[in-house]
C-alpha atoms as a PDB file:
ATOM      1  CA  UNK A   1       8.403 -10.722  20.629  1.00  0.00           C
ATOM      2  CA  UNK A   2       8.433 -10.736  16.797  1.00  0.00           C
ATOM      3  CA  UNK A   3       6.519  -8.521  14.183  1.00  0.00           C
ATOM      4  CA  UNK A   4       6.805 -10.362  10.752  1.00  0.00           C
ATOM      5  CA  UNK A   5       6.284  -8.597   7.374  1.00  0.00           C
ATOM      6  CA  UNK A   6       5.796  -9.964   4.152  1.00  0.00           C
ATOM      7  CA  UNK A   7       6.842  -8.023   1.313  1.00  0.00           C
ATOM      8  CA  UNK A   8       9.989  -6.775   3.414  1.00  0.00           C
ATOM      9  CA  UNK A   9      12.087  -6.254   0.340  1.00  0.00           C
ATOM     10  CA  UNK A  10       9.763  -3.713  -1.162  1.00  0.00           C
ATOM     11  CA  UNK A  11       9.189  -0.479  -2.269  1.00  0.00           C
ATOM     12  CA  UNK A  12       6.891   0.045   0.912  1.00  0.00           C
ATOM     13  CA  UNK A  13       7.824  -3.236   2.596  1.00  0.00           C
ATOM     14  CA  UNK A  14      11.947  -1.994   3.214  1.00  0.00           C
ATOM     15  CA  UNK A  15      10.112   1.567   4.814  1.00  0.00           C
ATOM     16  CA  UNK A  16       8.014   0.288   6.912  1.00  0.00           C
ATOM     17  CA  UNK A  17      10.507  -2.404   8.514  1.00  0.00           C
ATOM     18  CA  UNK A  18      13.101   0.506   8.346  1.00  0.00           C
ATOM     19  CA  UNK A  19      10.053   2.769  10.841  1.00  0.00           C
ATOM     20  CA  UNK A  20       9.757  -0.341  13.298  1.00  0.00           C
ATOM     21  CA  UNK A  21      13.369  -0.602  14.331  1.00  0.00           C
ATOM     22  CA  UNK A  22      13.086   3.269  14.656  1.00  0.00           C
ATOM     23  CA  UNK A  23      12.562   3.872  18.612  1.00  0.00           C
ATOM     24  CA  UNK A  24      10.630   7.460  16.977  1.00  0.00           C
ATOM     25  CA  UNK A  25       7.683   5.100  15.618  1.00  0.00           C
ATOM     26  CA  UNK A  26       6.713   3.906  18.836  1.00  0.00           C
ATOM     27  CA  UNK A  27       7.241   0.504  17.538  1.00  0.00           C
ATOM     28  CA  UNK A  28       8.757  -1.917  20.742  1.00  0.00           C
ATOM     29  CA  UNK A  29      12.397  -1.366  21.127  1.00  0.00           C
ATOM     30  CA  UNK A  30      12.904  -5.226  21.977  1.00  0.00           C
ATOM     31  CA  UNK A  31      10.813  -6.689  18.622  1.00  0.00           C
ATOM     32  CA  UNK A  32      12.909  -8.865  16.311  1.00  0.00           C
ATOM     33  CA  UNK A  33      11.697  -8.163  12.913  1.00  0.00           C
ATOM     34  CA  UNK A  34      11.416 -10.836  10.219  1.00  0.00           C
ATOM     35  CA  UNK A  35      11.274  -9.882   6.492  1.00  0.00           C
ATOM     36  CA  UNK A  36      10.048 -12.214   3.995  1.00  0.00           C
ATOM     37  CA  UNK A  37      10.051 -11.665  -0.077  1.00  0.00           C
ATOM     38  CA  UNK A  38      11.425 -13.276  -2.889  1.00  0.00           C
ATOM     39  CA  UNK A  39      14.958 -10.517  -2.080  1.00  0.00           C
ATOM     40  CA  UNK A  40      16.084  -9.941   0.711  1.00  0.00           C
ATOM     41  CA  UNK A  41      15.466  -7.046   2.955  1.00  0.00           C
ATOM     42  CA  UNK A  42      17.929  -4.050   2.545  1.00  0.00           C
ATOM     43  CA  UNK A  43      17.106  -2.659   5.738  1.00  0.00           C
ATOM     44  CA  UNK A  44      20.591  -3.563   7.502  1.00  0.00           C
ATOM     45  CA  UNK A  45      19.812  -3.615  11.523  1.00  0.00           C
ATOM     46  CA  UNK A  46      20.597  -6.126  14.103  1.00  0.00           C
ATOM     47  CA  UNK A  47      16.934  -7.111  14.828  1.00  0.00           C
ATOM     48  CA  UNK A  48      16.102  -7.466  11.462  1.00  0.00           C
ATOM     49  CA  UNK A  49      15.921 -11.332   9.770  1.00  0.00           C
ATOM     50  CA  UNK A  50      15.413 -11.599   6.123  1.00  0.00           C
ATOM     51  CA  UNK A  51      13.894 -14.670   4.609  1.00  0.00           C
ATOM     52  CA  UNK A  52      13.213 -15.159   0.965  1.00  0.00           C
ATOM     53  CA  UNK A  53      10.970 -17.256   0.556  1.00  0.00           C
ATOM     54  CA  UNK A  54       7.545 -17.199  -1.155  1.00  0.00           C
ATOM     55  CA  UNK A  55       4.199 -17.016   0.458  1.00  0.00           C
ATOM     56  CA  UNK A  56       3.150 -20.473  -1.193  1.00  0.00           C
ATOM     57  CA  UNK A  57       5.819 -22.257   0.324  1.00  0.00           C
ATOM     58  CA  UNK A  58       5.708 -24.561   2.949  1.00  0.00           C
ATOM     59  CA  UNK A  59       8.233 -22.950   4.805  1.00  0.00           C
ATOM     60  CA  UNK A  60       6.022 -20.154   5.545  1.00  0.00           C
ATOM     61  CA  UNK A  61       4.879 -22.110   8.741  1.00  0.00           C
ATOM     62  CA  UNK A  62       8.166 -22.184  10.091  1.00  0.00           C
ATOM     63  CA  UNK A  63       8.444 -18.162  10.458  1.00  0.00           C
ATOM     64  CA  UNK A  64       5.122 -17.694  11.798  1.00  0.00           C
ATOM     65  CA  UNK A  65       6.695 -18.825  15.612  1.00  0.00           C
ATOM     66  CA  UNK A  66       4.625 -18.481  18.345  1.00  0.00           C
ATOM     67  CA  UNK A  67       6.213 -15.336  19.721  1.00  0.00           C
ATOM     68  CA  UNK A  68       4.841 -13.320  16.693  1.00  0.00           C
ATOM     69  CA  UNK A  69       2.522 -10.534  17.854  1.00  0.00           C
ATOM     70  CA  UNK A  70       1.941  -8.260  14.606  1.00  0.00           C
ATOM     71  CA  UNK A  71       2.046  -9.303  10.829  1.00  0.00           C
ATOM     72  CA  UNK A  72       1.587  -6.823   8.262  1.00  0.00           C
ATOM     73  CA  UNK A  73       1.063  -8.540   5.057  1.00  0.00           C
ATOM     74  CA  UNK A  74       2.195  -6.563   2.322  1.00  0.00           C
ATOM     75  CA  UNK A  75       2.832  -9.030  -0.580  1.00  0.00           C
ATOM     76  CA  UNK A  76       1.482  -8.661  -3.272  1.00  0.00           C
ATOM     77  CA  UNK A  77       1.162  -9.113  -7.393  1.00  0.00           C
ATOM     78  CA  UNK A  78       0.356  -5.841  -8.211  1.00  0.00           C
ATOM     79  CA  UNK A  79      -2.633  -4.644 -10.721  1.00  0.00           C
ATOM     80  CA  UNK A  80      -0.911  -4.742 -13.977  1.00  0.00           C
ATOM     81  CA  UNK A  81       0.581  -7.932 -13.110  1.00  0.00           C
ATOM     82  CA  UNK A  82      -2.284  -9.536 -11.679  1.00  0.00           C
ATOM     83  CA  UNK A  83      -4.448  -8.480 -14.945  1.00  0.00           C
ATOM     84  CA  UNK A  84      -2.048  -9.716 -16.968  1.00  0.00           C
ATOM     85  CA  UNK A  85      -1.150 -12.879 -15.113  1.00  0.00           C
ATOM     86  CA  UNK A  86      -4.505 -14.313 -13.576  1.00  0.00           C
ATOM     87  CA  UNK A  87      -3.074 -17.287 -12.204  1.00  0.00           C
ATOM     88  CA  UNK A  88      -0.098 -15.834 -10.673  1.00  0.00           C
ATOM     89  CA  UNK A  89      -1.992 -13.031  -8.859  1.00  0.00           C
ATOM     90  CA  UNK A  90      -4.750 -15.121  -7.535  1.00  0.00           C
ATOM     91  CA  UNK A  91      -2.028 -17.697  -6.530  1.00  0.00           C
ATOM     92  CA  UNK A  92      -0.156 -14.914  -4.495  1.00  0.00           C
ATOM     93  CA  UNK A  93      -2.693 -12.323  -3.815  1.00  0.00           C
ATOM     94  CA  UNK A  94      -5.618 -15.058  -2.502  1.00  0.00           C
ATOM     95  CA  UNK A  95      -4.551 -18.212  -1.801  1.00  0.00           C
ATOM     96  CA  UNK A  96      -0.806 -16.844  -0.262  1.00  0.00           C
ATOM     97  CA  UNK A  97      -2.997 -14.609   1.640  1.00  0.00           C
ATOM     98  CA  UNK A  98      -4.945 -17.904   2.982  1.00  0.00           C
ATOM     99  CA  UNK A  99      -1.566 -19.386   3.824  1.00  0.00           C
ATOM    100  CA  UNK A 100      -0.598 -16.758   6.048  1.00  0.00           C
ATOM    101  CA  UNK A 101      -4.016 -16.902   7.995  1.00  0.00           C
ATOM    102  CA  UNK A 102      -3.996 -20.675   8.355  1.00  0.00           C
ATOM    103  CA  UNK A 103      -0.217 -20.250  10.158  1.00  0.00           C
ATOM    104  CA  UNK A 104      -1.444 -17.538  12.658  1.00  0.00           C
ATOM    105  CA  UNK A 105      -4.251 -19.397  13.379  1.00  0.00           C
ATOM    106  CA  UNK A 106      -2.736 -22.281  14.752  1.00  0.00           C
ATOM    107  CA  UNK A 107       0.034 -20.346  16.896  1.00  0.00           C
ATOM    108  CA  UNK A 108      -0.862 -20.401  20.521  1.00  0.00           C
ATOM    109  CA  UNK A 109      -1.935 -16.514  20.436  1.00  0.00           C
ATOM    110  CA  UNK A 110      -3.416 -14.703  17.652  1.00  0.00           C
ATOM    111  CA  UNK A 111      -1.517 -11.865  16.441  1.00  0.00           C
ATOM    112  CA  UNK A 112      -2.685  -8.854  14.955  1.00  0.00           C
ATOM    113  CA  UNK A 113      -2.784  -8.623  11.285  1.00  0.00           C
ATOM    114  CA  UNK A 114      -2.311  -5.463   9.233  1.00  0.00           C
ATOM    115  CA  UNK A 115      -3.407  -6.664   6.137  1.00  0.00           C
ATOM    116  CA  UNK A 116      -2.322  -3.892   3.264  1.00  0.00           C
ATOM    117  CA  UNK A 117      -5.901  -3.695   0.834  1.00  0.00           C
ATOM    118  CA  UNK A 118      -6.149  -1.071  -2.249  1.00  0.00           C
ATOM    119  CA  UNK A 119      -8.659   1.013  -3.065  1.00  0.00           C
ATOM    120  CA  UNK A 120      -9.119  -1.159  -6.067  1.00  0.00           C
ATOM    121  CA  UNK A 121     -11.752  -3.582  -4.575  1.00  0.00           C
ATOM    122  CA  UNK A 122     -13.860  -0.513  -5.726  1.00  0.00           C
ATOM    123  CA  UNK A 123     -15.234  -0.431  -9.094  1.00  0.00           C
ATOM    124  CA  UNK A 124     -18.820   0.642 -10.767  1.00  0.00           C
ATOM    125  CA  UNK A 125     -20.543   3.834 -10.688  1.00  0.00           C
ATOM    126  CA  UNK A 126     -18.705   5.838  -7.873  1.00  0.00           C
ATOM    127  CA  UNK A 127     -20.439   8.925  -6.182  1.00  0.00           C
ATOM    128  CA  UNK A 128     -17.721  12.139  -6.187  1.00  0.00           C
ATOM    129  CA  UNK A 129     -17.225  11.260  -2.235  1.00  0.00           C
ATOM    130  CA  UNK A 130     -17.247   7.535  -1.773  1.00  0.00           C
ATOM    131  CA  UNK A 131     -19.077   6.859   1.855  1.00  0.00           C
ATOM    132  CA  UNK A 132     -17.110   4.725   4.694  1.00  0.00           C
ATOM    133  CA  UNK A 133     -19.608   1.514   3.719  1.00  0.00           C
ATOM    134  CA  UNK A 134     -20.064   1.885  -0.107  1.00  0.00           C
ATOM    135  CA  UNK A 135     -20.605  -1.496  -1.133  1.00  0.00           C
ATOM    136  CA  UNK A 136     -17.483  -2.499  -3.227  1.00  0.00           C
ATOM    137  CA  UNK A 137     -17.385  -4.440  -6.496  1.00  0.00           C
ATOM    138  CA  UNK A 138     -13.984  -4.757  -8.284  1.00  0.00           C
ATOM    139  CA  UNK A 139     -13.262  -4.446 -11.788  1.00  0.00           C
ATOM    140  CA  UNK A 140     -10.271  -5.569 -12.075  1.00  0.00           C
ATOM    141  CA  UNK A 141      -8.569  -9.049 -11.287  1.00  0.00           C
ATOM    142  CA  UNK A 142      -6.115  -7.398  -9.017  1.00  0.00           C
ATOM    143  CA  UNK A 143      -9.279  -5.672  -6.962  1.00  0.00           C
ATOM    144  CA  UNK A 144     -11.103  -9.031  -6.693  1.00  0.00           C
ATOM    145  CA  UNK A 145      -7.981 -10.838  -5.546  1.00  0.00           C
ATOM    146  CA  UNK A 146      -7.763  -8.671  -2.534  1.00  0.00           C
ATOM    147  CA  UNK A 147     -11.543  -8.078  -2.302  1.00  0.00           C
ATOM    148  CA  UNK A 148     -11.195 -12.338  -1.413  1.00  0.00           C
ATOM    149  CA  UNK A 149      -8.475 -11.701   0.743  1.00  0.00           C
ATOM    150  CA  UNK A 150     -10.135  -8.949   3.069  1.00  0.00           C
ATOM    151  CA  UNK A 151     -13.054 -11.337   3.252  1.00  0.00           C
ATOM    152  CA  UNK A 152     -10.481 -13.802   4.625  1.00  0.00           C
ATOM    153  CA  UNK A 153      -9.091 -11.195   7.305  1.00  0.00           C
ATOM    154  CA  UNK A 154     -12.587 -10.367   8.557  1.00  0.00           C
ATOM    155  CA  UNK A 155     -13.317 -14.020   8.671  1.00  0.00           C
ATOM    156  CA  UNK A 156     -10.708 -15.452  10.498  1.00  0.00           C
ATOM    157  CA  UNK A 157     -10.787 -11.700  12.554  1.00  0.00           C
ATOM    158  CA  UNK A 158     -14.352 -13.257  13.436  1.00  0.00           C
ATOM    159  CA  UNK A 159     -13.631 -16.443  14.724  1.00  0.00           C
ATOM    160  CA  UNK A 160     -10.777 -15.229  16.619  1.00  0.00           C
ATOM    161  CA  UNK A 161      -7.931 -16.783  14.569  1.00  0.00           C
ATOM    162  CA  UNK A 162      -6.117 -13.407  13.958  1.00  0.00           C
ATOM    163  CA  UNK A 163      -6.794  -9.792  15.335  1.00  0.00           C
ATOM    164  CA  UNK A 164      -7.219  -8.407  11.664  1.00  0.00           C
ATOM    165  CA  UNK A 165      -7.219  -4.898  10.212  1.00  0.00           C
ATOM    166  CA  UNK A 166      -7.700  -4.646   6.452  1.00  0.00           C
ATOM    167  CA  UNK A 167      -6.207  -1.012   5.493  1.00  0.00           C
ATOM    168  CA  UNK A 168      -7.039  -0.390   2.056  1.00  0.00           C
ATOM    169  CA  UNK A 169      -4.160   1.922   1.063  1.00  0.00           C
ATOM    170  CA  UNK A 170      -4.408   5.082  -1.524  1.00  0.00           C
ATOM    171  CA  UNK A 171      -2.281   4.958  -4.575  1.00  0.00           C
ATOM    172  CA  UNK A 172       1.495   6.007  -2.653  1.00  0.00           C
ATOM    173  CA  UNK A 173       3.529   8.287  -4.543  1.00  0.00           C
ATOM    174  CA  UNK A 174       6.038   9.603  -5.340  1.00  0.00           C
ATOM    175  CA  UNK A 175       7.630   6.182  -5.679  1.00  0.00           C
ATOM    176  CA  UNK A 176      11.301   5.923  -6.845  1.00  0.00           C
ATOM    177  CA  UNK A 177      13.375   4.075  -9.291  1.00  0.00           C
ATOM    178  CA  UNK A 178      11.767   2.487 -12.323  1.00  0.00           C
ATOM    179  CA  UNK A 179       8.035   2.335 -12.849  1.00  0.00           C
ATOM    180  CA  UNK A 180       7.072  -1.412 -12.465  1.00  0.00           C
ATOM    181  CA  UNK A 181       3.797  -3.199 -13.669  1.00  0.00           C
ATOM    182  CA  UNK A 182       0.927  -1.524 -11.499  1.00  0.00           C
ATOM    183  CA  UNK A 183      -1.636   0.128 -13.710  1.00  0.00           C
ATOM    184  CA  UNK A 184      -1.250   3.205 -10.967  1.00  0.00           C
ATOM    185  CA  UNK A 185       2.552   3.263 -12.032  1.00  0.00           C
ATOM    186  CA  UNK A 186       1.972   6.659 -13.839  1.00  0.00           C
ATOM    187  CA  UNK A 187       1.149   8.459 -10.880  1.00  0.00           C
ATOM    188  CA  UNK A 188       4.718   8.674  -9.740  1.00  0.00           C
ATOM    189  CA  UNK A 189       6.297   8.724 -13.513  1.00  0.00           C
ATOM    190  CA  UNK A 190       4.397  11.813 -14.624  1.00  0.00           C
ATOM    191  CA  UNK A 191       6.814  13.566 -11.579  1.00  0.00           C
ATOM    192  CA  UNK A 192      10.063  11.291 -11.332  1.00  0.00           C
ATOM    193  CA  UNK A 193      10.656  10.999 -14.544  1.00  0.00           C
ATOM    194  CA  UNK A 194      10.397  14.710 -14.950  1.00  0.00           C
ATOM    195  CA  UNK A 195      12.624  15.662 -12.450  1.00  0.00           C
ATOM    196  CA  UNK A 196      15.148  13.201 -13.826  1.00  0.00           C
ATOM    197  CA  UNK A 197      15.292  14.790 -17.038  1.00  0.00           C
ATOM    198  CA  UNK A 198      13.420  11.986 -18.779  1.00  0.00           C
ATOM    199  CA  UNK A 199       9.973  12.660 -20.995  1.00  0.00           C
ATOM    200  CA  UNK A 200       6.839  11.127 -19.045  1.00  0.00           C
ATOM    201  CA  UNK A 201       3.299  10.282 -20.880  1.00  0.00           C
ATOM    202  CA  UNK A 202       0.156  10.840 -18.654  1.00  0.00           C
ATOM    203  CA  UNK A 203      -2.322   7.662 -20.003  1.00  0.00           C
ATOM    204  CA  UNK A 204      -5.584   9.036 -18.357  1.00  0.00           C
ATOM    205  CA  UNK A 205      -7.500  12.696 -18.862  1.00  0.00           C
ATOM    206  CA  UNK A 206      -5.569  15.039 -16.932  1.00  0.00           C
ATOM    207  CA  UNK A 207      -9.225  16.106 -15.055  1.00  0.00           C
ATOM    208  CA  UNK A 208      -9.198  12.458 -13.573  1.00  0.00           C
ATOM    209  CA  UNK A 209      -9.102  12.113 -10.066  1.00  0.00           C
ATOM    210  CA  UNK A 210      -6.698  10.414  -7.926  1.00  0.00           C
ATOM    211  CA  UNK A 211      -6.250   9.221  -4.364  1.00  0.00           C
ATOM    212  CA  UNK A 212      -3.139   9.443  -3.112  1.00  0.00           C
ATOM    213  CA  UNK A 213      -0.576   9.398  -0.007  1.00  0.00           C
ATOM    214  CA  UNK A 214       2.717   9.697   0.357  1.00  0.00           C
ATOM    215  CA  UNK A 215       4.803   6.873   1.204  1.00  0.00           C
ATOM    216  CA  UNK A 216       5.695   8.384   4.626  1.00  0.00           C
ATOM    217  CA  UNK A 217       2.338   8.903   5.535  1.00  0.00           C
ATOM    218  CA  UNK A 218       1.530   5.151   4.342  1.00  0.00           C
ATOM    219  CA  UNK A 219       3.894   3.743   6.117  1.00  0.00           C
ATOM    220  CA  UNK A 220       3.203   5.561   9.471  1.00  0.00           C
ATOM    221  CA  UNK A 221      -0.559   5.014   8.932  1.00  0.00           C
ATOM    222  CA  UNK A 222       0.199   1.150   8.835  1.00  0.00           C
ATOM    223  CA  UNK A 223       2.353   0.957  12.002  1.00  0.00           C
ATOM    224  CA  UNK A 224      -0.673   2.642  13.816  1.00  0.00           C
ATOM    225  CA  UNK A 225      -2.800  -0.151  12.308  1.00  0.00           C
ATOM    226  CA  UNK A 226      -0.966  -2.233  14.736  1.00  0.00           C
ATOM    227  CA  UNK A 227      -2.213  -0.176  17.889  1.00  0.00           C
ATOM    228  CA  UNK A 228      -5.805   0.153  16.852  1.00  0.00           C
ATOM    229  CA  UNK A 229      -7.871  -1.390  19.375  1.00  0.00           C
ATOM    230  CA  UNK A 230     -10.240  -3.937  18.028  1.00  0.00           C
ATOM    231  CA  UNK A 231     -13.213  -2.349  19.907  1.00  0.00           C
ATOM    232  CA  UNK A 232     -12.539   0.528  18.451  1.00  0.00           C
ATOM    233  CA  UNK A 233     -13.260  -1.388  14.715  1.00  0.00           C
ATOM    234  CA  UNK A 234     -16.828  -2.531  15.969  1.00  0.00           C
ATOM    235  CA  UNK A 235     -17.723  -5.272  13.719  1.00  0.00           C
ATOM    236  CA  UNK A 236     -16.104  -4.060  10.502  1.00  0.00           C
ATOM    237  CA  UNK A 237     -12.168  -3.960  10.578  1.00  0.00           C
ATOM    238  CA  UNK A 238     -12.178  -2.827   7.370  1.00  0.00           C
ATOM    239  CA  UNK A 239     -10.571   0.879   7.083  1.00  0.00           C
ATOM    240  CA  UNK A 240     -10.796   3.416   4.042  1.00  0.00           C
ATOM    241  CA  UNK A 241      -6.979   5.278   4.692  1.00  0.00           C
ATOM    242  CA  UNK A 242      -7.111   8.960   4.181  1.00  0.00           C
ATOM    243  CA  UNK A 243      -5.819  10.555   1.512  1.00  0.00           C
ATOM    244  CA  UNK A 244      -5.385  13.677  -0.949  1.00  0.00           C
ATOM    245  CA  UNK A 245      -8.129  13.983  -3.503  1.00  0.00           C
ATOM    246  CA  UNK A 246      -5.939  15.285  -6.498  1.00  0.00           C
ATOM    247  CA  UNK A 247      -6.362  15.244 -10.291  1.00  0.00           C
ATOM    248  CA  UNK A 248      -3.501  14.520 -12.686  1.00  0.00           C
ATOM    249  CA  UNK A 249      -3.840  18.247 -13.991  1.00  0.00           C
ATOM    250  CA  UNK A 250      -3.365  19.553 -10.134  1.00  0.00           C
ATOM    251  CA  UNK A 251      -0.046  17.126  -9.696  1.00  0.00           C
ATOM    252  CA  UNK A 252       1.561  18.513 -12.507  1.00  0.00           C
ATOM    253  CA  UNK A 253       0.256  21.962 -11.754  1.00  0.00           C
ATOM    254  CA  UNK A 254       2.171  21.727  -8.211  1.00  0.00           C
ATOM    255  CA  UNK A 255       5.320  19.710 -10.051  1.00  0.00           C
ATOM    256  CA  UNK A 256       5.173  23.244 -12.030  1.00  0.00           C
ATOM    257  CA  UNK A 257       5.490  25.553  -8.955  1.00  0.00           C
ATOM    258  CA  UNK A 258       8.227  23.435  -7.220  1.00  0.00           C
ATOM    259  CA  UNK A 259      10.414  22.536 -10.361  1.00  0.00           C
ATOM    260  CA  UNK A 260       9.516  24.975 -13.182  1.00  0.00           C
ATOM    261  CA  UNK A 261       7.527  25.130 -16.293  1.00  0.00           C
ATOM    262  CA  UNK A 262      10.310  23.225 -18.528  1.00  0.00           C
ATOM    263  CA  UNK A 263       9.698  20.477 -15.744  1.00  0.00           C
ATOM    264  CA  UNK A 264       6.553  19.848 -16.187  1.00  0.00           C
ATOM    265  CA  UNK A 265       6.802  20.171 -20.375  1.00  0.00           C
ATOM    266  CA  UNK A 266       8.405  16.674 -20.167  1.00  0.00           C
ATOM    267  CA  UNK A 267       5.149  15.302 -19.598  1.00  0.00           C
ATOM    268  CA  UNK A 268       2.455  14.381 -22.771  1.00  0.00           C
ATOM    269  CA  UNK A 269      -1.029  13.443 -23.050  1.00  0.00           C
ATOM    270  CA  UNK A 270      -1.507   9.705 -24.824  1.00  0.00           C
ATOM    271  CA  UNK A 271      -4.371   8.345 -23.700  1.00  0.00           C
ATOM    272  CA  UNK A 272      -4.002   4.692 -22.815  1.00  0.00           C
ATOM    273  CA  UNK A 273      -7.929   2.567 -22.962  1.00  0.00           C
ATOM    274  CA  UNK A 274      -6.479  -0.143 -21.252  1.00  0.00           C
ATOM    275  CA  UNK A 275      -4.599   1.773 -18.343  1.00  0.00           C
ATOM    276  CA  UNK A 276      -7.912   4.397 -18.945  1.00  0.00           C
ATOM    277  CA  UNK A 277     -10.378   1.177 -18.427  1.00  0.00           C
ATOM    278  CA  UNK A 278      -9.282   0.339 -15.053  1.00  0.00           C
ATOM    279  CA  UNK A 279      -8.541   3.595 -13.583  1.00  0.00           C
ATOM    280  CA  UNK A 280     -12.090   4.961 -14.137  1.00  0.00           C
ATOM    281  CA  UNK A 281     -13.297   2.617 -12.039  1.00  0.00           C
ATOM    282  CA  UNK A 282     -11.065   3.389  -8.974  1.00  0.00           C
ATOM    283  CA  UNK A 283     -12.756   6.208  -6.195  1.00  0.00           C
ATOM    284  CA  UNK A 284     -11.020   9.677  -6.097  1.00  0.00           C
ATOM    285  CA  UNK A 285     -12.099  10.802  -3.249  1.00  0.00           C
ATOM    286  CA  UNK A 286     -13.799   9.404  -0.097  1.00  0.00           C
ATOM    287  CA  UNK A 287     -15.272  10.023   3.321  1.00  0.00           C
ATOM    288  CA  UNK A 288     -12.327  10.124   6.030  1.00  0.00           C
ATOM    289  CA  UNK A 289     -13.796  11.332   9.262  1.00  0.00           C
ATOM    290  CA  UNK A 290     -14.045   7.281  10.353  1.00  0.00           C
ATOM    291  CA  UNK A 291     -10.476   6.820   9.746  1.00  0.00           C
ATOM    292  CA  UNK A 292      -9.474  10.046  11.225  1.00  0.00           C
ATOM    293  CA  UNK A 293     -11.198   9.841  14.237  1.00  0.00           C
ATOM    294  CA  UNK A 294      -9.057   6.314  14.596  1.00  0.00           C
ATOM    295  CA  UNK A 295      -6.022   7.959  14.689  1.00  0.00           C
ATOM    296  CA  UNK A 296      -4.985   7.627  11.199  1.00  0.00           C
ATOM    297  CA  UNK A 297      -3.302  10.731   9.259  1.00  0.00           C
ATOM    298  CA  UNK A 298      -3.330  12.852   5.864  1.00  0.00           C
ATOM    299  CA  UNK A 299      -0.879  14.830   4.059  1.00  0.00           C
ATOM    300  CA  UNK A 300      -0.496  18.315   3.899  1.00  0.00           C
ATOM    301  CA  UNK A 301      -1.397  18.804   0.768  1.00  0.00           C
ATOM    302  CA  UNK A 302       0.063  17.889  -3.092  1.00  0.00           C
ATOM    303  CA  UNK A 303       2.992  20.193  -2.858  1.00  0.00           C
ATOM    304  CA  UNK A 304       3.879  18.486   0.597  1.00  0.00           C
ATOM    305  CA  UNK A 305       4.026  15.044  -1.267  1.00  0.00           C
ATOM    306  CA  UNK A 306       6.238  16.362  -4.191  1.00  0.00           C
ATOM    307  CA  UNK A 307       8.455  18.206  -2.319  1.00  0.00           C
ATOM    308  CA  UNK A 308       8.995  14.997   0.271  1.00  0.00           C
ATOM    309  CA  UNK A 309      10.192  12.842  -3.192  1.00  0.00           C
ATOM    310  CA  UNK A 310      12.273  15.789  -4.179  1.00  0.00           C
ATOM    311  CA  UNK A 311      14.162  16.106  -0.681  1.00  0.00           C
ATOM    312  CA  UNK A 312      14.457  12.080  -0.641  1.00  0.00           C
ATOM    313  CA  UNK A 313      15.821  12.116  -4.333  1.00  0.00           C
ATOM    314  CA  UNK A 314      18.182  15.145  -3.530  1.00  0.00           C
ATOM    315  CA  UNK A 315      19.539  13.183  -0.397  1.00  0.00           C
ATOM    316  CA  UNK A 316      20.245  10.144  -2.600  1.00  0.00           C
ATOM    317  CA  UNK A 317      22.242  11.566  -5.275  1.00  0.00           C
ATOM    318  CA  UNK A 318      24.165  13.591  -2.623  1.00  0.00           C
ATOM    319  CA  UNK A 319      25.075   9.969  -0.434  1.00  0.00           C
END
């Protein structure tokens, strides 16, 4: 048996492989797990195969084997990127994502797919609490690339080529290392950067609300994706994943009680329209009792999240 996972060499991609060769995530003991990005996969393990290689490349097929049971399809040109480079992200993001179907569909059993969404495929006038089937309409070209790609997934889910789930993820903070090009980037600055000693610029109103998980709970939300039965899903296998409704204001106000007030003085308001035009069309908060009642889970709270980066950062400069 295989489970293959695109994006492997990722921020949330290296995690999640690092969770399924963990005998605590329930994931099977025997799996071999194959890792494809444009790096390799840093998660050093004897059942783990990297691969770089790119999603349009005709090698893909050759991965996709016919003992593959789960794919989680993380890949991905993120928002910033995807705005910026149209081409690119609909290259990746759409017609990658298309690839990917095509080569589980013609292995001799469909496997489940875990298909990683965003909360971006949202856009418009937004009620405070989105409902579980608010009709979506992106704003963005990153939203409307994987607003096409869900429709895929539930397609080919359909007509039996794959056994998809689309999990449309919260923004996942606290992220480490540098911030990269994803308009939701600040969400982890405005507290790593702090804690590192380093002056952080909030782009957005500090009253603006956010959706947000931490990358543990991602990660262990995705590997239950895999174990969701499909009658369970009815006829939509589309899944809002719970999160923490938080405003910027509330992040730093916890970053304040766990680090101290000269902490969270690193950080300064400069409003940013472009970052400002996109983000105010994302939800901040929806309705999770579907999800829930699937299994799926939540943080704590804020403080939880923050204090997870700080033990994680801690652990790394002390290894």
């Amino acid at each position: 048996m295989a489970i293959l996972v695109t994006g492997g060499a990722g921020f949330l991609g290296a995690r999640l492989v690092a969770a399924l060769v963990d005998p605590a995530s329930g994931a099977p003991r025997d799996a071999r797990i194959v890792s494809i990005d444009l790096a390799p996969c840093p998660v050093d393990h004897p059942r783990v195969t990297s691969h770089v290689v790119s999603l349009p490349d005709p090698g893909l097929d050759e991965l996709v084997t016919d003992d593959v049971r789960v794919v989680f399809h993380l890949a991905a040109v993120v928002s910033g990127q995807a705005e910026a480079e149209f081409d690119l992200g609909l290259q990746v993001n759409v017609d990658g994502t298309r690839r990917l179907l095509e080569a589980c569909r013609h292995r001799a059993r469909s496997p489940r797919f875990v298909f990683a969404s965003t909360i971006a495929v949202y856009g418009g006038v937004l009620p405070p609490l989105v409902p579980d089937d608010w009709i979506v309409a992106p704003e963005s070209s990153y939203g409307a690339g994987k607003l096409i790609a869900e429709t895929l997934v539930v397609e080919y889910t359909r007509r039996r080529f794959v056994d998809g789930i689309v999990c449309r993820l919260p923004t996942v903070a606290i992220r480490p290392g540098r911030p990269n090009s994803a308009v939701s980037s600040f969400v982890s600055g405005i507290v790593r950067e702090p804690l590192a000693g380093i002056d952080a610029v909030l782009p957005v109103p500090p009253d603006t609300r956010i959706w947000l998980c931490s990358p543990t709970t991602a990660v262990r939300n995705l590997v239950h994706a895999a174990t969701v039965p499909a009658g369970a899903l009815g006829r939509r296998p589309v899944v809002n994943l719970p999160g923490l409704s938080v405003t910027a204001a509330e992040m730093l106000d916890s970053l304040e009680r766990l680090a101290g007030t000269e902490v969270r003085s690193r950080v300064r308001h400069e409003p940013d329209p472009r970052i400002m035009a996109i983000v105010r069309t994302w939800p901040g908060a929806f309705e999770t009792e579907r999800p829930l009642h699937l299994g799926f889970t939540v943080d704590a709270d804020i403080d939880a999240v923050i204090r997870e980066y700080m033990d994680t950062a801690r652990q790394a400069a002390s290894s």
